[in-house]
N, C-alpha and C. Protein backbone atom coordinates (compact mmCIF):
# COMPACT_ATOMS: atom_id res chain seq x y z
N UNK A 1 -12.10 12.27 1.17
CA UNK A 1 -10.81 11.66 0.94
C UNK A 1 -10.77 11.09 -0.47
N UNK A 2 -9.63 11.41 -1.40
CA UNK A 2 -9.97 11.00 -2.30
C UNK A 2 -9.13 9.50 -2.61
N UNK A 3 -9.28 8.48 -3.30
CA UNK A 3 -9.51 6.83 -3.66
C UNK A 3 -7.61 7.24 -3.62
N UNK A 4 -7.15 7.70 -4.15
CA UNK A 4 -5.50 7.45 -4.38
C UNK A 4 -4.90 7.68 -2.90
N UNK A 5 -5.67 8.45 -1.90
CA UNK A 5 -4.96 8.68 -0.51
C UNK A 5 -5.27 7.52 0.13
N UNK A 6 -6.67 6.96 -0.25
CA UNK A 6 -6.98 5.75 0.46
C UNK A 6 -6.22 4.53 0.63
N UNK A 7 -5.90 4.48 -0.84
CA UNK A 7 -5.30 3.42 -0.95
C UNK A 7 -3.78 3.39 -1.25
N UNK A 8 -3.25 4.96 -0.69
CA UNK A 8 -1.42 5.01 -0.10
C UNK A 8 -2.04 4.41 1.40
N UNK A 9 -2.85 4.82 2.07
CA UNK A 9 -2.77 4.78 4.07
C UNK A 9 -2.71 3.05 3.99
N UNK A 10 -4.16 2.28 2.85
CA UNK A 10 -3.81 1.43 3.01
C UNK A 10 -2.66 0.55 2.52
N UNK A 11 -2.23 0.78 2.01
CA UNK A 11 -0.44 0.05 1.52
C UNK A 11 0.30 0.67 2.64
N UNK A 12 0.51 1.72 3.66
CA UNK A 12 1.24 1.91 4.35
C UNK A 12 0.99 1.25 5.55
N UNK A 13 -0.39 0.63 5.58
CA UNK A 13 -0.98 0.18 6.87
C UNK A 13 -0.74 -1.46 6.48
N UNK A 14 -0.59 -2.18 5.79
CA UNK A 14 -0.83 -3.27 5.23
C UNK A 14 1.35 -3.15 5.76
N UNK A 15 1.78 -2.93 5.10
CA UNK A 15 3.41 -2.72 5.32
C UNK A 15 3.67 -2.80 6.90
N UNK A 16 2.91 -1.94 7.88
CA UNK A 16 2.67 -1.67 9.12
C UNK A 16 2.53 -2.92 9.88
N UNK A 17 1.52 -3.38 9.54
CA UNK A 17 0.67 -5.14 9.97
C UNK A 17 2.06 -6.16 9.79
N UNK A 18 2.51 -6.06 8.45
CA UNK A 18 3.57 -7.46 8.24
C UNK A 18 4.44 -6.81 9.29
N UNK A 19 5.11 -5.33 9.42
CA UNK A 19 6.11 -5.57 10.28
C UNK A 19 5.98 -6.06 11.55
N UNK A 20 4.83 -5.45 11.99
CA UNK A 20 4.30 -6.28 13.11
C UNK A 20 4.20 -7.52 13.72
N UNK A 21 3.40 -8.06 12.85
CA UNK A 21 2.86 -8.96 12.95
C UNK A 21 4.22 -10.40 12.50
N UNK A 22 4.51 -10.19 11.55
CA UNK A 22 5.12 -11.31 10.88
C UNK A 22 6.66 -10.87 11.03
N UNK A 23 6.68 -9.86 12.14
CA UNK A 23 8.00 -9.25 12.16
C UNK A 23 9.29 -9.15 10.55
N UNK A 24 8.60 -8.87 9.72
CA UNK A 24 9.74 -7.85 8.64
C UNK A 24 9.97 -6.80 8.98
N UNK A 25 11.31 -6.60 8.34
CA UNK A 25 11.61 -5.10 8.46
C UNK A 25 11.51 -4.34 6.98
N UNK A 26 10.90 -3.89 6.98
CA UNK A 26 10.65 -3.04 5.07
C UNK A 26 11.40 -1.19 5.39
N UNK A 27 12.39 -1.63 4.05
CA UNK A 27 13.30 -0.31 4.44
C UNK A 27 12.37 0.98 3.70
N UNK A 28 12.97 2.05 3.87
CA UNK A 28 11.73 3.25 3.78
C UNK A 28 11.90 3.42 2.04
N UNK A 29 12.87 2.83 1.23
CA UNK A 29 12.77 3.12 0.20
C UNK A 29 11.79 2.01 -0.31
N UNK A 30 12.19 0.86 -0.06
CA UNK A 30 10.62 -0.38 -0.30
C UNK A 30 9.75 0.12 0.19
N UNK A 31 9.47 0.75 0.93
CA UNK A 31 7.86 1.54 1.80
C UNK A 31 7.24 1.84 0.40
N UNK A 32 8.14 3.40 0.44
CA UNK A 32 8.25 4.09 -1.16
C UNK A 32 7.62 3.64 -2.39
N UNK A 33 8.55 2.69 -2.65
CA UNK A 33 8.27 1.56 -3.93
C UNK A 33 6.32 0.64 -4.02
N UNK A 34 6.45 0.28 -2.74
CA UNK A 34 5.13 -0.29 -2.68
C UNK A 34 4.27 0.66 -2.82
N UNK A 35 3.96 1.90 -2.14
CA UNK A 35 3.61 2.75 -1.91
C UNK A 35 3.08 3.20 -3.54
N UNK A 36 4.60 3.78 -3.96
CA UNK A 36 3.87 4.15 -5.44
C UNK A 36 3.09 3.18 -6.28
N UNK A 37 3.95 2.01 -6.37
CA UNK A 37 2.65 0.56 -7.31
C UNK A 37 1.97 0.87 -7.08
N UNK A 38 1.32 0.53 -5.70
CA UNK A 38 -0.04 0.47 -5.65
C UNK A 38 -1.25 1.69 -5.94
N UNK A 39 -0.19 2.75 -5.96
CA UNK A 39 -1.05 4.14 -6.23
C UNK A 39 -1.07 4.30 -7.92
N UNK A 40 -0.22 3.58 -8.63
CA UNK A 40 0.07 3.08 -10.56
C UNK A 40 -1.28 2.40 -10.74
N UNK A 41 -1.57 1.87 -9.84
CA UNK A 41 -2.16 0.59 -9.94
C UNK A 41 -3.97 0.86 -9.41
N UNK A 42 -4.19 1.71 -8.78
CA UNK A 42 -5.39 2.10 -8.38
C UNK A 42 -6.87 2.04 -9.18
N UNK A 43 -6.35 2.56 -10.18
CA UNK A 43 -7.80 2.29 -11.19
C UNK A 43 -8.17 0.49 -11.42
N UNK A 44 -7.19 0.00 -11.51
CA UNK A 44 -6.74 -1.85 -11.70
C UNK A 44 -7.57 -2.62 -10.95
N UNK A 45 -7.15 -2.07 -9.21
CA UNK A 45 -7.89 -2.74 -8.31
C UNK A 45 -8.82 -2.27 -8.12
N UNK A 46 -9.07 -0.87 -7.97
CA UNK A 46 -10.76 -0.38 -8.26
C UNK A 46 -11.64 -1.27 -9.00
N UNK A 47 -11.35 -1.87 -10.55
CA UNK A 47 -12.13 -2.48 -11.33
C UNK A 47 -12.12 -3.84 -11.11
N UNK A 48 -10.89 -4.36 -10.19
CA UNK A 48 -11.37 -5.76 -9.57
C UNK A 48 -12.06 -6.21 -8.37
N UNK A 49 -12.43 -4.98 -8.03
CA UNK A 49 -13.11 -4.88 -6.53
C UNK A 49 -14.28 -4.89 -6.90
N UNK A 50 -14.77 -4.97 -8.53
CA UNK A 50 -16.37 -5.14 -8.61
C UNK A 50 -17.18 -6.29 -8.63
């Protein structure tokens, strides 16, 4: 699996949890939006995860 799929499932799973959990509703274009940041953003948090 490569690091950019990982970390779309987890932003889609993290989105998943709040609706759940904290009952939001996140519309599919904010899904989207988060979705891509965090995949912009991948090398970023890779290097703060050390």
């Amino acid at each position: 699996m490569k690091v950019n799929d990982f970390a779309y499932q987890v932003a889609l799973r993290t989105i998943e949890l709040l609706e759940h959990t904290q009952h939001y509703k996140v519309s599919e274009d904010l899904r989207k939006d988060i979705a891509a940041k965090v995949l912009a953003e991948v090398n970023e948090i890779l290097a703060r995860s050390k």
